[in-house]
PDB file of N, CA and C in Angstrom:
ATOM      1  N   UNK A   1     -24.166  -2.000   8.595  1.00  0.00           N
ATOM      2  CA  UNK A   1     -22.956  -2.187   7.816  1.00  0.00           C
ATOM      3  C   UNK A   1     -22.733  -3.669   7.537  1.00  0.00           C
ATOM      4  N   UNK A   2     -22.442  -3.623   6.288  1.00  0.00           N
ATOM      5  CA  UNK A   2     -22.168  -5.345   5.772  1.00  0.00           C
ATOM      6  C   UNK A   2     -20.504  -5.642   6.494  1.00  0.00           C
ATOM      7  N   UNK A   3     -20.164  -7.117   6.712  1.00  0.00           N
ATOM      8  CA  UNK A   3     -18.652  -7.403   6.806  1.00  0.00           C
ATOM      9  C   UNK A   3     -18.583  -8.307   6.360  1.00  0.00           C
ATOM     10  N   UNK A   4     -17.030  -8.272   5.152  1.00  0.00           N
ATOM     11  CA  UNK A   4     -16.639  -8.832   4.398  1.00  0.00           C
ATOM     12  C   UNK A   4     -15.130  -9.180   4.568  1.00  0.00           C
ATOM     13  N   UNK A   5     -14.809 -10.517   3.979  1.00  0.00           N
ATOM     14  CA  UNK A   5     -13.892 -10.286   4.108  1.00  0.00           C
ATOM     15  C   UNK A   5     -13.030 -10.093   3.127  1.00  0.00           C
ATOM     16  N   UNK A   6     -11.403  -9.245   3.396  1.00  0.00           N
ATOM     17  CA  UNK A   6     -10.656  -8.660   2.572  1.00  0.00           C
ATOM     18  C   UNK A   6      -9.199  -9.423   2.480  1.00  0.00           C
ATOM     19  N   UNK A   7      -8.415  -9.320   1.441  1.00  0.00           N
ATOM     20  CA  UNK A   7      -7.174  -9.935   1.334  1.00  0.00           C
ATOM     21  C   UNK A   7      -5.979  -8.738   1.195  1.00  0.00           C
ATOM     22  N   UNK A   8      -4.811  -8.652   2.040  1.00  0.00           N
ATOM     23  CA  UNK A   8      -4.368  -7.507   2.632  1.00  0.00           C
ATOM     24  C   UNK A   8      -3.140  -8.030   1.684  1.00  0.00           C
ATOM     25  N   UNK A   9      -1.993  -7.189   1.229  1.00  0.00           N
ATOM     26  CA  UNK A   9      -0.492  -7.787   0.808  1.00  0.00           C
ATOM     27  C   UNK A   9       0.232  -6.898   1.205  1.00  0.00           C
ATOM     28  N   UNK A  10       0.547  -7.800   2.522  1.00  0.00           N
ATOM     29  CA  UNK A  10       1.776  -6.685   3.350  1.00  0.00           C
ATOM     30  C   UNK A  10       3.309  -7.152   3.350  1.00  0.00           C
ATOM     31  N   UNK A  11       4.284  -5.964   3.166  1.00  0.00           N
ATOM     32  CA  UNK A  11       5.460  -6.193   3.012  1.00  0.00           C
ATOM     33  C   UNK A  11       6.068  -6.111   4.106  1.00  0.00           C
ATOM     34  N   UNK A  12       6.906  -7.918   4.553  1.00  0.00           N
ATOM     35  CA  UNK A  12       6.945  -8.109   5.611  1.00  0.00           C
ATOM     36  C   UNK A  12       8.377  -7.518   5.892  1.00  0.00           C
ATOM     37  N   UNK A  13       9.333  -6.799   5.526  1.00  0.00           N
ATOM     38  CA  UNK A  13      10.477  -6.640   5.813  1.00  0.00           C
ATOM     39  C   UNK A  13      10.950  -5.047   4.724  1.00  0.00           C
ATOM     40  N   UNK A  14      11.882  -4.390   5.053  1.00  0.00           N
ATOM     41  CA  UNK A  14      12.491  -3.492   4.066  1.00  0.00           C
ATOM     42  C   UNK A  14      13.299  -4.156   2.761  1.00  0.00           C
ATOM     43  N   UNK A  15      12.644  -3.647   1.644  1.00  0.00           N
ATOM     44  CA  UNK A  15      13.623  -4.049   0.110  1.00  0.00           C
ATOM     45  C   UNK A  15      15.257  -3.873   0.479  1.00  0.00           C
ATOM     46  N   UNK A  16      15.619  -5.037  -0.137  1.00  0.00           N
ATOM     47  CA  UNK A  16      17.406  -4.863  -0.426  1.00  0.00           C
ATOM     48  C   UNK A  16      17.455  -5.428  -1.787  1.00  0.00           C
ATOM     49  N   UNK A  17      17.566  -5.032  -2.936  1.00  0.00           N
ATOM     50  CA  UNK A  17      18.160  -5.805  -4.536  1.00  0.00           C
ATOM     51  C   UNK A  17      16.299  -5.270  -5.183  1.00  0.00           C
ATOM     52  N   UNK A  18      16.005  -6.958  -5.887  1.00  0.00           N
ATOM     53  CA  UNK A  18      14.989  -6.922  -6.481  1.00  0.00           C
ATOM     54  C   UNK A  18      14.153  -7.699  -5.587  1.00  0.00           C
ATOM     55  N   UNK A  19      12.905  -7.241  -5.252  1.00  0.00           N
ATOM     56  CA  UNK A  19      11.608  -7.578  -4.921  1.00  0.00           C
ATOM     57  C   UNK A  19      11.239  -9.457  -5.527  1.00  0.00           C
ATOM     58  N   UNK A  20      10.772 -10.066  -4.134  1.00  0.00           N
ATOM     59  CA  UNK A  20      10.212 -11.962  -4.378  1.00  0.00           C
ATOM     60  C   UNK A  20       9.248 -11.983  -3.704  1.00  0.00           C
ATOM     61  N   UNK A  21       8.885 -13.172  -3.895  1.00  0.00           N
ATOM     62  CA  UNK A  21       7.519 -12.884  -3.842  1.00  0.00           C
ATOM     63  C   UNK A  21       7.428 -13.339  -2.231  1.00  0.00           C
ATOM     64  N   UNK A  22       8.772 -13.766  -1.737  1.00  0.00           N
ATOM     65  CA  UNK A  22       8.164 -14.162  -0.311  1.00  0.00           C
ATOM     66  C   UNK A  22       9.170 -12.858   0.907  1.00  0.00           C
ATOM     67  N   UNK A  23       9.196 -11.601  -0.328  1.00  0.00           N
ATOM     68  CA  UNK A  23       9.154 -10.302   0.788  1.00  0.00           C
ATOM     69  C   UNK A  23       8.008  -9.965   1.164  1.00  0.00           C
ATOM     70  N   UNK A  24       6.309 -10.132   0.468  1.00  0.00           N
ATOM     71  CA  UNK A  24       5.442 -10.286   1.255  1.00  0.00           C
ATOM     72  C   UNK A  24       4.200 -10.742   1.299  1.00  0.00           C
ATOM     73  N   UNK A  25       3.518 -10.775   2.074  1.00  0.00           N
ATOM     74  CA  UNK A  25       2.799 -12.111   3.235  1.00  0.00           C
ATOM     75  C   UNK A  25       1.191 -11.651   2.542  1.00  0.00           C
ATOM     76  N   UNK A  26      -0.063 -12.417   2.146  1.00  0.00           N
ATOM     77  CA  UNK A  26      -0.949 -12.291   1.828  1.00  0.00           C
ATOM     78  C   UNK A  26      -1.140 -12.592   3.287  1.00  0.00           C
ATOM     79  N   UNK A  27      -2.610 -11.854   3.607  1.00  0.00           N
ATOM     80  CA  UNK A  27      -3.191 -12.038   5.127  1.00  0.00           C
ATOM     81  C   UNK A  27      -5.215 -11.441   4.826  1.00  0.00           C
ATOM     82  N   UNK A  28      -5.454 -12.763   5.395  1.00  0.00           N
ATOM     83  CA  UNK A  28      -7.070 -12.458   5.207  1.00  0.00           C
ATOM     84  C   UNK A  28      -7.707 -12.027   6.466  1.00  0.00           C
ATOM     85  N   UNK A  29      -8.290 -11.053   6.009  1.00  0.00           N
ATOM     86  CA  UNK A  29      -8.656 -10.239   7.621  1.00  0.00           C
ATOM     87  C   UNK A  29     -10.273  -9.862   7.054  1.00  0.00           C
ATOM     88  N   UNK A  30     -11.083  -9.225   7.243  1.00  0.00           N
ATOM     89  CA  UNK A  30     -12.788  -8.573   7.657  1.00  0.00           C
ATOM     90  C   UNK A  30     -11.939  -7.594   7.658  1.00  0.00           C
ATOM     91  N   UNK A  31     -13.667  -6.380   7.151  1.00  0.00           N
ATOM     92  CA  UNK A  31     -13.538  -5.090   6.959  1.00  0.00           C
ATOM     93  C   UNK A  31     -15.027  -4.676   7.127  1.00  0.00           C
ATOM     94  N   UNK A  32     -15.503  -3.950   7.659  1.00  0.00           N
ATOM     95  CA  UNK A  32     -17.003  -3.277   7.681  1.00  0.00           C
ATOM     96  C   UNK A  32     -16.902  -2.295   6.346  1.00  0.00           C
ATOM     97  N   UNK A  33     -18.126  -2.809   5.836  1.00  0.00           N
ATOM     98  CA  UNK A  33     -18.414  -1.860   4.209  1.00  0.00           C
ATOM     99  C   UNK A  33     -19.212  -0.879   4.569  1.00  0.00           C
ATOM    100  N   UNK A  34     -19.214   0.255   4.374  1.00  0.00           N
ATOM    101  CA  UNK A  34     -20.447   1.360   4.621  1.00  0.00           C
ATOM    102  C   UNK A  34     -19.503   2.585   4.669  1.00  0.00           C
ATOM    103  N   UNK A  35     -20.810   3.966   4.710  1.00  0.00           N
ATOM    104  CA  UNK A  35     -20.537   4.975   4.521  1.00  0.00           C
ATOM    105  C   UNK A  35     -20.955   5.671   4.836  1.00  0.00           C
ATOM    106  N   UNK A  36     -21.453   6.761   6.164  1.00  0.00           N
ATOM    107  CA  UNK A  36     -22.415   6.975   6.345  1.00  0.00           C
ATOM    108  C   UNK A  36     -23.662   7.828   5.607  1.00  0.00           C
ATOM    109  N   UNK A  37     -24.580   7.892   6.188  1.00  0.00           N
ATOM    110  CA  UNK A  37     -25.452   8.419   5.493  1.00  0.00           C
ATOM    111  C   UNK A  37     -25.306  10.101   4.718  1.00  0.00           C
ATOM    112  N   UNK A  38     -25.444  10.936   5.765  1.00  0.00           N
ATOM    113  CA  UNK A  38     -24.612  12.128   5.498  1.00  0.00           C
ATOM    114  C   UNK A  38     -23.650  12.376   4.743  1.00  0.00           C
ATOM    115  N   UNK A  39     -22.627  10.927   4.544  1.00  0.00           N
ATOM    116  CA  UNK A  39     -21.144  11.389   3.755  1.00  0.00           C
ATOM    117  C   UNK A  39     -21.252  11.225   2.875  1.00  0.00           C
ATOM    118  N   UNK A  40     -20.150  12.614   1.743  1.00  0.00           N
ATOM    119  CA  UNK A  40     -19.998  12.320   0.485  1.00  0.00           C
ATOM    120  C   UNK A  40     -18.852  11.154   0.161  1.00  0.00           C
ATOM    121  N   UNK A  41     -18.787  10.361   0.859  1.00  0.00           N
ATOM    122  CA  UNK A  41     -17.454   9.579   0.615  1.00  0.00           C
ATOM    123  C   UNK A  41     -18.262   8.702  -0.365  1.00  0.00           C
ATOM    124  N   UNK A  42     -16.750   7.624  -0.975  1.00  0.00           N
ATOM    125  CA  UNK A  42     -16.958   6.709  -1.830  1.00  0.00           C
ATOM    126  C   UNK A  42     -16.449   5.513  -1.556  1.00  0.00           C
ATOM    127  N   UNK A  43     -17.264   4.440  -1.669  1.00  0.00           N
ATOM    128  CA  UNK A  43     -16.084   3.048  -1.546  1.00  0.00           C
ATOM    129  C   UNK A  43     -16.022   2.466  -2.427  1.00  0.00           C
ATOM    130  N   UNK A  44     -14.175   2.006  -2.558  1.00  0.00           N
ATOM    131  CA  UNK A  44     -13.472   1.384  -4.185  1.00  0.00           C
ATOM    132  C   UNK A  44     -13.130   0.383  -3.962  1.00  0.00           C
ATOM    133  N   UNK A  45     -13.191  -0.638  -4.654  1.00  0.00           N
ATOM    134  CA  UNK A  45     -12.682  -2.117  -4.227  1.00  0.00           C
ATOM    135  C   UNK A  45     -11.853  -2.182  -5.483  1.00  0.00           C
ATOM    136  N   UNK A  46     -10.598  -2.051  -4.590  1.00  0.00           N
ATOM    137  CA  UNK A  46      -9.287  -2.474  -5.871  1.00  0.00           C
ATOM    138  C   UNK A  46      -8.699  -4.025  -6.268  1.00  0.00           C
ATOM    139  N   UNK A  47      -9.101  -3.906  -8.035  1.00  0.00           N
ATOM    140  CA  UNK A  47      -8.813  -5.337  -7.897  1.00  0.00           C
ATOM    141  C   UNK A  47      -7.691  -5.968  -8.693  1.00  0.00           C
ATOM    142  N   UNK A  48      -6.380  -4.247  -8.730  1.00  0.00           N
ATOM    143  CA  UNK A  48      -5.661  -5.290  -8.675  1.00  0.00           C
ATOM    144  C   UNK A  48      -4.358  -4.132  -8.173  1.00  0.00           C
ATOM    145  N   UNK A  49      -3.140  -4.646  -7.696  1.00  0.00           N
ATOM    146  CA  UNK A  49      -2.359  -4.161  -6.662  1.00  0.00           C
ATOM    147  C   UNK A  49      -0.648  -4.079  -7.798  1.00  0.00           C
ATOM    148  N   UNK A  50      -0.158  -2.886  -8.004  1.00  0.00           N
ATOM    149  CA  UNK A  50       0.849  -2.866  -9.055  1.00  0.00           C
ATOM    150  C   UNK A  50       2.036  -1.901  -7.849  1.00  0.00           C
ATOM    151  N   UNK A  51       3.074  -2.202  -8.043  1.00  0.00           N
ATOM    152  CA  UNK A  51       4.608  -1.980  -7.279  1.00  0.00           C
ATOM    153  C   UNK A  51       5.126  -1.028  -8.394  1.00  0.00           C
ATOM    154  N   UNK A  52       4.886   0.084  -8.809  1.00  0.00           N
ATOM    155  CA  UNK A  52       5.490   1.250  -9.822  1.00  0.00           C
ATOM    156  C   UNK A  52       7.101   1.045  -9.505  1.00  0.00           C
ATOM    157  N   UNK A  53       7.974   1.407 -10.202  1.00  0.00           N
ATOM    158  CA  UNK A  53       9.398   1.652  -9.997  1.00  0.00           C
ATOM    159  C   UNK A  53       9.345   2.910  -8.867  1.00  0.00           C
ATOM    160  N   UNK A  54       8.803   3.790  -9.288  1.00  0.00           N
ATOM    161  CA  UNK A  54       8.934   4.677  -8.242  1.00  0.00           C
ATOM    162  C   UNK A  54       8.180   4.125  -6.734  1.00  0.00           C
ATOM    163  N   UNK A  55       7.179   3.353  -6.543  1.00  0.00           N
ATOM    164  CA  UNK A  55       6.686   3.273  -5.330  1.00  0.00           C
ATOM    165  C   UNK A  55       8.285   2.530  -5.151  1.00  0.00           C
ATOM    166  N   UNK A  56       8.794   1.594  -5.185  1.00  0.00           N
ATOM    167  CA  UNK A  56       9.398   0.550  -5.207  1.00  0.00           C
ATOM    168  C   UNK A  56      10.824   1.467  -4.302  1.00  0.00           C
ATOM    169  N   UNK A  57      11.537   2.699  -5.089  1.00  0.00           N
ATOM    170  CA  UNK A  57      12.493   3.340  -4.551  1.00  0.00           C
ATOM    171  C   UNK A  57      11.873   3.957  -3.109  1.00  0.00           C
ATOM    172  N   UNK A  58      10.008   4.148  -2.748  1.00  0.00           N
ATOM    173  CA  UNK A  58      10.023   4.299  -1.459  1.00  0.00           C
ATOM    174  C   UNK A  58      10.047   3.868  -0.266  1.00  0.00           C
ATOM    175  N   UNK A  59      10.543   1.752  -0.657  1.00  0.00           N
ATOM    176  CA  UNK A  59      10.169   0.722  -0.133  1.00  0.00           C
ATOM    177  C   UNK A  59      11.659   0.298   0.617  1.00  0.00           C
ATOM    178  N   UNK A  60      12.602   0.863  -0.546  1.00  0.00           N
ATOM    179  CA  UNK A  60      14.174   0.266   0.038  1.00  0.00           C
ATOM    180  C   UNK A  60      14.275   0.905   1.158  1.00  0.00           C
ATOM    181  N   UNK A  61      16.149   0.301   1.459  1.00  0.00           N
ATOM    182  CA  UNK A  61      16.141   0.628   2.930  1.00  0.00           C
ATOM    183  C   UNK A  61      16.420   1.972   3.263  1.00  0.00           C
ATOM    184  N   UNK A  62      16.363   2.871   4.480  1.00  0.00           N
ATOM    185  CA  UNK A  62      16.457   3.584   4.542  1.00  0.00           C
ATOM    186  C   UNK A  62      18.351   3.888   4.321  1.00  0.00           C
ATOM    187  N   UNK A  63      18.335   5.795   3.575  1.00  0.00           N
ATOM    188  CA  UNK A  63      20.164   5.813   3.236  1.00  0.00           C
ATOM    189  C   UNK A  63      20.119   5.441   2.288  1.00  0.00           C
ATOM    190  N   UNK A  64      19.778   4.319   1.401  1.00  0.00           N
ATOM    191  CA  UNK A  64      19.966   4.102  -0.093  1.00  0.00           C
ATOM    192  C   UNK A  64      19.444   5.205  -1.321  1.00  0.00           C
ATOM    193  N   UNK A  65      19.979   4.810  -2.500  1.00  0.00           N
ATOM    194  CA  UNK A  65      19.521   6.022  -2.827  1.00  0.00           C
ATOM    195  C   UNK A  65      18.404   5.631  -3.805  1.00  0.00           C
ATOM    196  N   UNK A  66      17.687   6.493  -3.648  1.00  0.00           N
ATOM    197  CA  UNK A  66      16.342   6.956  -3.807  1.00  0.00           C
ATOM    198  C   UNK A  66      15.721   7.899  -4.424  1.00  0.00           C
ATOM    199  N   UNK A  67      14.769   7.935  -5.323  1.00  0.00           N
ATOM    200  CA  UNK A  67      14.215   8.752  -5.870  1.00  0.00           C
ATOM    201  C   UNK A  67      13.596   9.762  -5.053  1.00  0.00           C
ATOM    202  N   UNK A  68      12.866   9.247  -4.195  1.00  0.00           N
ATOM    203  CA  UNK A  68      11.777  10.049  -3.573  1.00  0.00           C
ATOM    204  C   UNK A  68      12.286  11.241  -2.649  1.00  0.00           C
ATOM    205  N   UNK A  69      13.222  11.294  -2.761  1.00  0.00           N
ATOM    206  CA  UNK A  69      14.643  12.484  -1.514  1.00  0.00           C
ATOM    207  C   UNK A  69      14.050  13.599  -2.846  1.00  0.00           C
ATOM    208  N   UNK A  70      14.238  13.476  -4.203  1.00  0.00           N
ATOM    209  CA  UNK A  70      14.012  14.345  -5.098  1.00  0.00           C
ATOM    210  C   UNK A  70      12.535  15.022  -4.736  1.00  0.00           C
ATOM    211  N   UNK A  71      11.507  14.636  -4.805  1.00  0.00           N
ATOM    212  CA  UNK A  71      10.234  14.510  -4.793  1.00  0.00           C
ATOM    213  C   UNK A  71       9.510  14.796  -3.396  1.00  0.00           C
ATOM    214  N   UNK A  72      10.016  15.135  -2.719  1.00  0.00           N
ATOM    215  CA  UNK A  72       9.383  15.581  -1.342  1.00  0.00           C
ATOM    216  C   UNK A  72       8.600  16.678  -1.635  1.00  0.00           C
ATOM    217  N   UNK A  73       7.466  16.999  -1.024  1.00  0.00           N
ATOM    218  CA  UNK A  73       6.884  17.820  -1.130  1.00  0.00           C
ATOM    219  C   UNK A  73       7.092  19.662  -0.894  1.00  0.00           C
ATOM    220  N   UNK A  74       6.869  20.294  -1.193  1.00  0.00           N
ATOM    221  CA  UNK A  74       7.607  21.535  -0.390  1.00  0.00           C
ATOM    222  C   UNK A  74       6.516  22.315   0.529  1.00  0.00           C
ATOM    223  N   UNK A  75       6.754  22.545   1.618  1.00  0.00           N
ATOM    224  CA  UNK A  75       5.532  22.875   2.763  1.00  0.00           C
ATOM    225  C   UNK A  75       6.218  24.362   2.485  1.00  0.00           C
ATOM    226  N   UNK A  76       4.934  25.414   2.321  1.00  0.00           N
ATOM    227  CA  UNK A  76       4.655  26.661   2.688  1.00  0.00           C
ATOM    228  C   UNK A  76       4.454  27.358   3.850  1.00  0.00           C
TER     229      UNK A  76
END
């Protein structure tokens, strides 16, 4: 397995208003690339990282209101 390294963008705190850029933290970390032999898996290198309005209502704080209360899944 090759190791590379990767650039992570983690959100360091819960949304309150509109989203800046120092709610969150770029962090460079390694990742082992591979797959095994046997597997049908795939590896994607995303190159570029977008905040949808809707991801965004799953980010605020918890109690606020929110889209995603609509959108829950329904278990059988």
């Amino acid at each position: 397995m090759v190791e590379v390294q990767n650039k992570r963008v983690i959100l360091k705190h819960q949304l309150s208003g509109f989203m800046k850029e120092t709610d969150f933290e770029i962090m460079v970390g390694s990742v082992k690339l591979g797959v095994g032999d046997a597997s049908n898996a795939v590896l994607v290198k995303n190159l570029y990282l977008s905040c949808d309005p809707y991801q965004r209502s799953l980010l605020t704080t918890p109690g606020s209101v929110s889209y995603s209360a609509v959108h829950q899944p329904v278990v059988i």
